[in-house]
PDB file of N, CA and C in Angstrom:
ATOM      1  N   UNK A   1     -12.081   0.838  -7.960  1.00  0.00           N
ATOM      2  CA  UNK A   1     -13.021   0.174  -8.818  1.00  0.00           C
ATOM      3  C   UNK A   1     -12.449   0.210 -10.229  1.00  0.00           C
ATOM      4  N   UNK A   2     -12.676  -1.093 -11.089  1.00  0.00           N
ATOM      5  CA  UNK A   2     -12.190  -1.113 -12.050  1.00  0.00           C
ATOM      6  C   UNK A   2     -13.074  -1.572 -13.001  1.00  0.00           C
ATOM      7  N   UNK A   3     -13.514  -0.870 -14.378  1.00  0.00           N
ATOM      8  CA  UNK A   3     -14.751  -1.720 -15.116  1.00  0.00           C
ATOM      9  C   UNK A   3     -13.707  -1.265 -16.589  1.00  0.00           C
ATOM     10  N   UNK A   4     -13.896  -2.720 -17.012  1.00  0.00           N
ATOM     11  CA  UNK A   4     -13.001  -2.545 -18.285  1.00  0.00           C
ATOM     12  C   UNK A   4     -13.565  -3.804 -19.212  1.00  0.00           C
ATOM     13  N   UNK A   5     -13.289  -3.702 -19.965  1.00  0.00           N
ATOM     14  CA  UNK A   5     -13.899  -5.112 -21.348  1.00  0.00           C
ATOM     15  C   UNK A   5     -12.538  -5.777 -21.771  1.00  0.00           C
ATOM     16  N   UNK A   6     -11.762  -6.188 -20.733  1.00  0.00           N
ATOM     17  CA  UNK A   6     -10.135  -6.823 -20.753  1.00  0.00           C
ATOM     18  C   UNK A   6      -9.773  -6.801 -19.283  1.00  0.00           C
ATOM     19  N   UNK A   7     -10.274  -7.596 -18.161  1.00  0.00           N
ATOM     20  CA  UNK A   7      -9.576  -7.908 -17.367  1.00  0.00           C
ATOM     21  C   UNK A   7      -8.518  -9.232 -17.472  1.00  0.00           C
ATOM     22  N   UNK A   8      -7.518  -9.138 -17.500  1.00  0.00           N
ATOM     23  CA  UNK A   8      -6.682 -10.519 -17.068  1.00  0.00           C
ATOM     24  C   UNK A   8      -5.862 -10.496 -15.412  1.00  0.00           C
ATOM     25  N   UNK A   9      -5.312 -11.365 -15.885  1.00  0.00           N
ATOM     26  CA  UNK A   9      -4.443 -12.523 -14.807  1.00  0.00           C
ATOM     27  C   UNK A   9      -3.354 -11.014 -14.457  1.00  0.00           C
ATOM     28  N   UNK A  10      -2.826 -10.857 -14.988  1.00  0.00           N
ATOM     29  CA  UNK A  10      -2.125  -9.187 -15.192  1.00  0.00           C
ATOM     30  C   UNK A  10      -2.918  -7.883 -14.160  1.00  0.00           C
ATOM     31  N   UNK A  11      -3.657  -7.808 -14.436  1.00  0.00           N
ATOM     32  CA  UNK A  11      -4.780  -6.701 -14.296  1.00  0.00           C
ATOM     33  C   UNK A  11      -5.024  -7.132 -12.497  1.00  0.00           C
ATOM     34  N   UNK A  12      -5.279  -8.374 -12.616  1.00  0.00           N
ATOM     35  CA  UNK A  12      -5.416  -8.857 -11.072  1.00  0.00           C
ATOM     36  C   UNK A  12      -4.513  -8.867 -10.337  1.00  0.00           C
ATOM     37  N   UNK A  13      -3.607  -9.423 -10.738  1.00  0.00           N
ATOM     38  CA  UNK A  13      -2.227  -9.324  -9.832  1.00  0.00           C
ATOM     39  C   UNK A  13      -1.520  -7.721  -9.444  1.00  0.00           C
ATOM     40  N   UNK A  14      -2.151  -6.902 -10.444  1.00  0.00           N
ATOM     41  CA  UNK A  14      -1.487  -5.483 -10.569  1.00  0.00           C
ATOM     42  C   UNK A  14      -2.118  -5.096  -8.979  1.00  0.00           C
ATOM     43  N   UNK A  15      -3.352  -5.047  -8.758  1.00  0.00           N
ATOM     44  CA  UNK A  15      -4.749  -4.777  -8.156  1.00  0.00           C
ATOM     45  C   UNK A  15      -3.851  -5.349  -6.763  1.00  0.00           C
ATOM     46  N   UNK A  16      -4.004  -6.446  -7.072  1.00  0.00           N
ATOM     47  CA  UNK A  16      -3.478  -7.131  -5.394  1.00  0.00           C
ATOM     48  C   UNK A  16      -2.008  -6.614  -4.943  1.00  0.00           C
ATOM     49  N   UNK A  17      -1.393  -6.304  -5.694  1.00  0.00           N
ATOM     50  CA  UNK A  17       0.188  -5.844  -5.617  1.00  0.00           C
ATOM     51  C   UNK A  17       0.642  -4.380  -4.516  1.00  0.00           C
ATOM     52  N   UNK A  18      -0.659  -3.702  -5.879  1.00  0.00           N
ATOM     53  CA  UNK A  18      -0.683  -1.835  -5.417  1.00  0.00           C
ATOM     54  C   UNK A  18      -1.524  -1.448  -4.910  1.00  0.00           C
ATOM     55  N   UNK A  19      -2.695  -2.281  -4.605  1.00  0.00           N
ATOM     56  CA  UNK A  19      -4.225  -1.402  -4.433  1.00  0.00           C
ATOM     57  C   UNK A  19      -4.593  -2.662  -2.752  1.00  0.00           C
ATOM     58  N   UNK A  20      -3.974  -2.104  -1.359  1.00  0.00           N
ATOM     59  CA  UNK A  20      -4.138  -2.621  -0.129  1.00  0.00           C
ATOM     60  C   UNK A  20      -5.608  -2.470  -0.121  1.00  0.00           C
ATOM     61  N   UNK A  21      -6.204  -1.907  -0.372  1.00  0.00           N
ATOM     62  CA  UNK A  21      -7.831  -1.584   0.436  1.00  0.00           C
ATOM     63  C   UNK A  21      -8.831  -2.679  -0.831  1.00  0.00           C
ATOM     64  N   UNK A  22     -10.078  -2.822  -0.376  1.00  0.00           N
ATOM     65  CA  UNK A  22     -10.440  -3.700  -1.402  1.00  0.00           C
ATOM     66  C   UNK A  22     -11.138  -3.226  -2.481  1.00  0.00           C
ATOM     67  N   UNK A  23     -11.227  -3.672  -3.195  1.00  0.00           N
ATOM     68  CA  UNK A  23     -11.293  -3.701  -5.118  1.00  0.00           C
ATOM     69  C   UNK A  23     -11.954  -4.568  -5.663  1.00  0.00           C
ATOM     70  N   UNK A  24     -12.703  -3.364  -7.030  1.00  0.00           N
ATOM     71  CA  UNK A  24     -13.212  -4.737  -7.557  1.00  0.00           C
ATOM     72  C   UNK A  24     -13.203  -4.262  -9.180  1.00  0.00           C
ATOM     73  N   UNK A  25     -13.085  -5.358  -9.962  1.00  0.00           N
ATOM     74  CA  UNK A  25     -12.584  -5.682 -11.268  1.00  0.00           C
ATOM     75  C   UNK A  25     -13.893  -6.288 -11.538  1.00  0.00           C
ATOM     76  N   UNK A  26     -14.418  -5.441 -12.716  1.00  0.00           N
ATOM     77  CA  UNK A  26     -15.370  -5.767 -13.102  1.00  0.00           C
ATOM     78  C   UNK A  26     -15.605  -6.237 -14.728  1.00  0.00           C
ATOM     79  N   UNK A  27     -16.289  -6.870 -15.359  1.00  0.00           N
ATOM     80  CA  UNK A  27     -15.463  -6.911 -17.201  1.00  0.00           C
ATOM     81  C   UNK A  27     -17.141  -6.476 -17.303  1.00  0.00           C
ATOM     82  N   UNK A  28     -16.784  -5.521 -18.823  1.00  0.00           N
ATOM     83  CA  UNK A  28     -18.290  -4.986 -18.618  1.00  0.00           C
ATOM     84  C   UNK A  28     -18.471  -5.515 -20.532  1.00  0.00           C
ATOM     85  N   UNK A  29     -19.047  -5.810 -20.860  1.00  0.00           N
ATOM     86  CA  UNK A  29     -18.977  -6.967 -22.565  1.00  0.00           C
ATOM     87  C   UNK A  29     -18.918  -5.214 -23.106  1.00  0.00           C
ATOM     88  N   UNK A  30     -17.831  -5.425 -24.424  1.00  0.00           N
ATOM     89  CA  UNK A  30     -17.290  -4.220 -25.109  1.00  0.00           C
ATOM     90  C   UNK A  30     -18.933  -4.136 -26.057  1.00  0.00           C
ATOM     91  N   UNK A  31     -19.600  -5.120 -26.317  1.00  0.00           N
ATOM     92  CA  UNK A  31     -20.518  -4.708 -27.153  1.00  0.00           C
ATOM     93  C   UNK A  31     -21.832  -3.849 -26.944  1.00  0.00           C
ATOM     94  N   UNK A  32     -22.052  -4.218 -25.980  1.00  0.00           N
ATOM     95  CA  UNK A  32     -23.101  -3.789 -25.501  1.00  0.00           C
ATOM     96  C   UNK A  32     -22.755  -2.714 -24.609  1.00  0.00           C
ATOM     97  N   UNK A  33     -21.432  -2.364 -23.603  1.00  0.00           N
ATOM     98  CA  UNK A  33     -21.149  -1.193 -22.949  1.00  0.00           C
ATOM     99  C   UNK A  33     -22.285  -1.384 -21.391  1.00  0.00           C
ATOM    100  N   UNK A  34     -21.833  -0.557 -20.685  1.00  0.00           N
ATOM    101  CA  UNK A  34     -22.803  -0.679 -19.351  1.00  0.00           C
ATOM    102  C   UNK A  34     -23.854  -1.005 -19.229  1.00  0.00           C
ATOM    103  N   UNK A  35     -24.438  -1.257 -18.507  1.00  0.00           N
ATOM    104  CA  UNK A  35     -25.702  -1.794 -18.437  1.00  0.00           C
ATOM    105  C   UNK A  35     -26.367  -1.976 -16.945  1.00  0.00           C
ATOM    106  N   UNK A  36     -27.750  -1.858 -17.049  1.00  0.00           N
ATOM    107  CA  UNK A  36     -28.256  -1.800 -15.542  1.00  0.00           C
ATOM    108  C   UNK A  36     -27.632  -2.790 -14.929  1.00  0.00           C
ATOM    109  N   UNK A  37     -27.639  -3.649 -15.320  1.00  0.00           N
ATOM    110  CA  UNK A  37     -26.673  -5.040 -14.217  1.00  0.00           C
ATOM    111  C   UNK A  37     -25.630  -4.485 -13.766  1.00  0.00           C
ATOM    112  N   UNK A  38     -24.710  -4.279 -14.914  1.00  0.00           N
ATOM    113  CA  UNK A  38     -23.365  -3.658 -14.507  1.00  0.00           C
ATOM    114  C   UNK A  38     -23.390  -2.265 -13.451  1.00  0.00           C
ATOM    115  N   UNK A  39     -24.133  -1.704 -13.490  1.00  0.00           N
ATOM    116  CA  UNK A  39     -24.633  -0.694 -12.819  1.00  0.00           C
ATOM    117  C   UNK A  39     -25.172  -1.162 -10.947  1.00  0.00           C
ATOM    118  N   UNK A  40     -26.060  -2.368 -11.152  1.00  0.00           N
ATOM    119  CA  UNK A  40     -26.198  -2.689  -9.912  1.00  0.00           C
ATOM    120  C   UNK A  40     -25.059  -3.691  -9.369  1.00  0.00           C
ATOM    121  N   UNK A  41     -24.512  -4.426  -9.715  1.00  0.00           N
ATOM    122  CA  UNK A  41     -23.265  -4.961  -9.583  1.00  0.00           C
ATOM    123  C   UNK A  41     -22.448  -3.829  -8.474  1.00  0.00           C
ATOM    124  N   UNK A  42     -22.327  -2.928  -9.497  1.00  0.00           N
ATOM    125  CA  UNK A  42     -20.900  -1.257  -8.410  1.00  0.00           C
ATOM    126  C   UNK A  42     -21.952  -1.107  -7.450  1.00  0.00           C
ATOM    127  N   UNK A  43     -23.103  -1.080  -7.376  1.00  0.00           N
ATOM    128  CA  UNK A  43     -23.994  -0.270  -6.336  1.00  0.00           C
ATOM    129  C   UNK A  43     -23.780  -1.012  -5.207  1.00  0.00           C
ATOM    130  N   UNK A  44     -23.815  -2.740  -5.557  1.00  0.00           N
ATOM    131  CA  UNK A  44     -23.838  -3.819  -4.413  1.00  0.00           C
ATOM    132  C   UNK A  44     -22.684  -3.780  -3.610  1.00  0.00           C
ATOM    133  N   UNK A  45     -21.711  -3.530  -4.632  1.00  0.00           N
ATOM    134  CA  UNK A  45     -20.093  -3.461  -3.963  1.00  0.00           C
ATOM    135  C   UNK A  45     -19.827  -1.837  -3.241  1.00  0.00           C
ATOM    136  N   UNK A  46     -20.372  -0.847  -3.735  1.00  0.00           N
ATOM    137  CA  UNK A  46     -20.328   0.288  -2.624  1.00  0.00           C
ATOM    138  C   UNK A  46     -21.266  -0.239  -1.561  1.00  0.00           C
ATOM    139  N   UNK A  47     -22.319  -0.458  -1.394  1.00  0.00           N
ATOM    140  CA  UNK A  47     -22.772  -0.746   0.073  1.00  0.00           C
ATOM    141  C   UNK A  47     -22.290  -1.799   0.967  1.00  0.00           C
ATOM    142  N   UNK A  48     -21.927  -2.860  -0.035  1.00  0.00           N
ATOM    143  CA  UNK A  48     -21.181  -3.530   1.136  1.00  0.00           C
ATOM    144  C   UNK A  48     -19.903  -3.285   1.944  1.00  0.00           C
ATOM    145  N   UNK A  49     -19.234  -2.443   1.206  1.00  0.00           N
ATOM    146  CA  UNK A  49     -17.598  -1.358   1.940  1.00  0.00           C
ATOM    147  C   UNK A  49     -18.163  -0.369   2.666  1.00  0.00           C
ATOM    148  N   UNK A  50     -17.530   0.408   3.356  1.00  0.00           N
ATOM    149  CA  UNK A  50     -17.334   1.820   3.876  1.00  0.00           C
ATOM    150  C   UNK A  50     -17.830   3.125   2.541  1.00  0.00           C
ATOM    151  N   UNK A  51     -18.124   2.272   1.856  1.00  0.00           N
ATOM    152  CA  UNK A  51     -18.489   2.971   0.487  1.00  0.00           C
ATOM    153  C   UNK A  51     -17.397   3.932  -0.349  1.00  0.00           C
ATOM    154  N   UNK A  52     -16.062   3.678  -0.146  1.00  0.00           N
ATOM    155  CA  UNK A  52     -14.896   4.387  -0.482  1.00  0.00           C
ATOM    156  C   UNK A  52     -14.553   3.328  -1.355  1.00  0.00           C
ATOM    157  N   UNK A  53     -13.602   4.315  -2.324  1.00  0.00           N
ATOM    158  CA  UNK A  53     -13.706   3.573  -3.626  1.00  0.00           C
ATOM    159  C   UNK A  53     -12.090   3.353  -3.947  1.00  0.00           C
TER     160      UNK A  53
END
């Protein structure tokens, strides 16, 4: 899992390159910082996997 306020084209390709199992890249707005969305967003993506991260 990846939550950062700068995902690029870079960042993705890195992900698909080195990281076989699935992933997720999340951009979380630098101003405001986490947030319940962002929060239920990771929750949706652990239940839908094996819940391994």
């Amino acid at each position: 899992m990846w939550l950062d306020d700068e995902i690029t084209e870079a960042d993705r390709r890195f992900v698909r390159t080195h990281h076989p199992a699935r992933a997720l890249l999340h951009r979380v707005d630098p101003y405001t910082g986490l947030t319940e969305a962002d929060f239920a967003v990771v929750h949706r993506w652990l239940r839908e996997g094996d819940g391994s991260v």
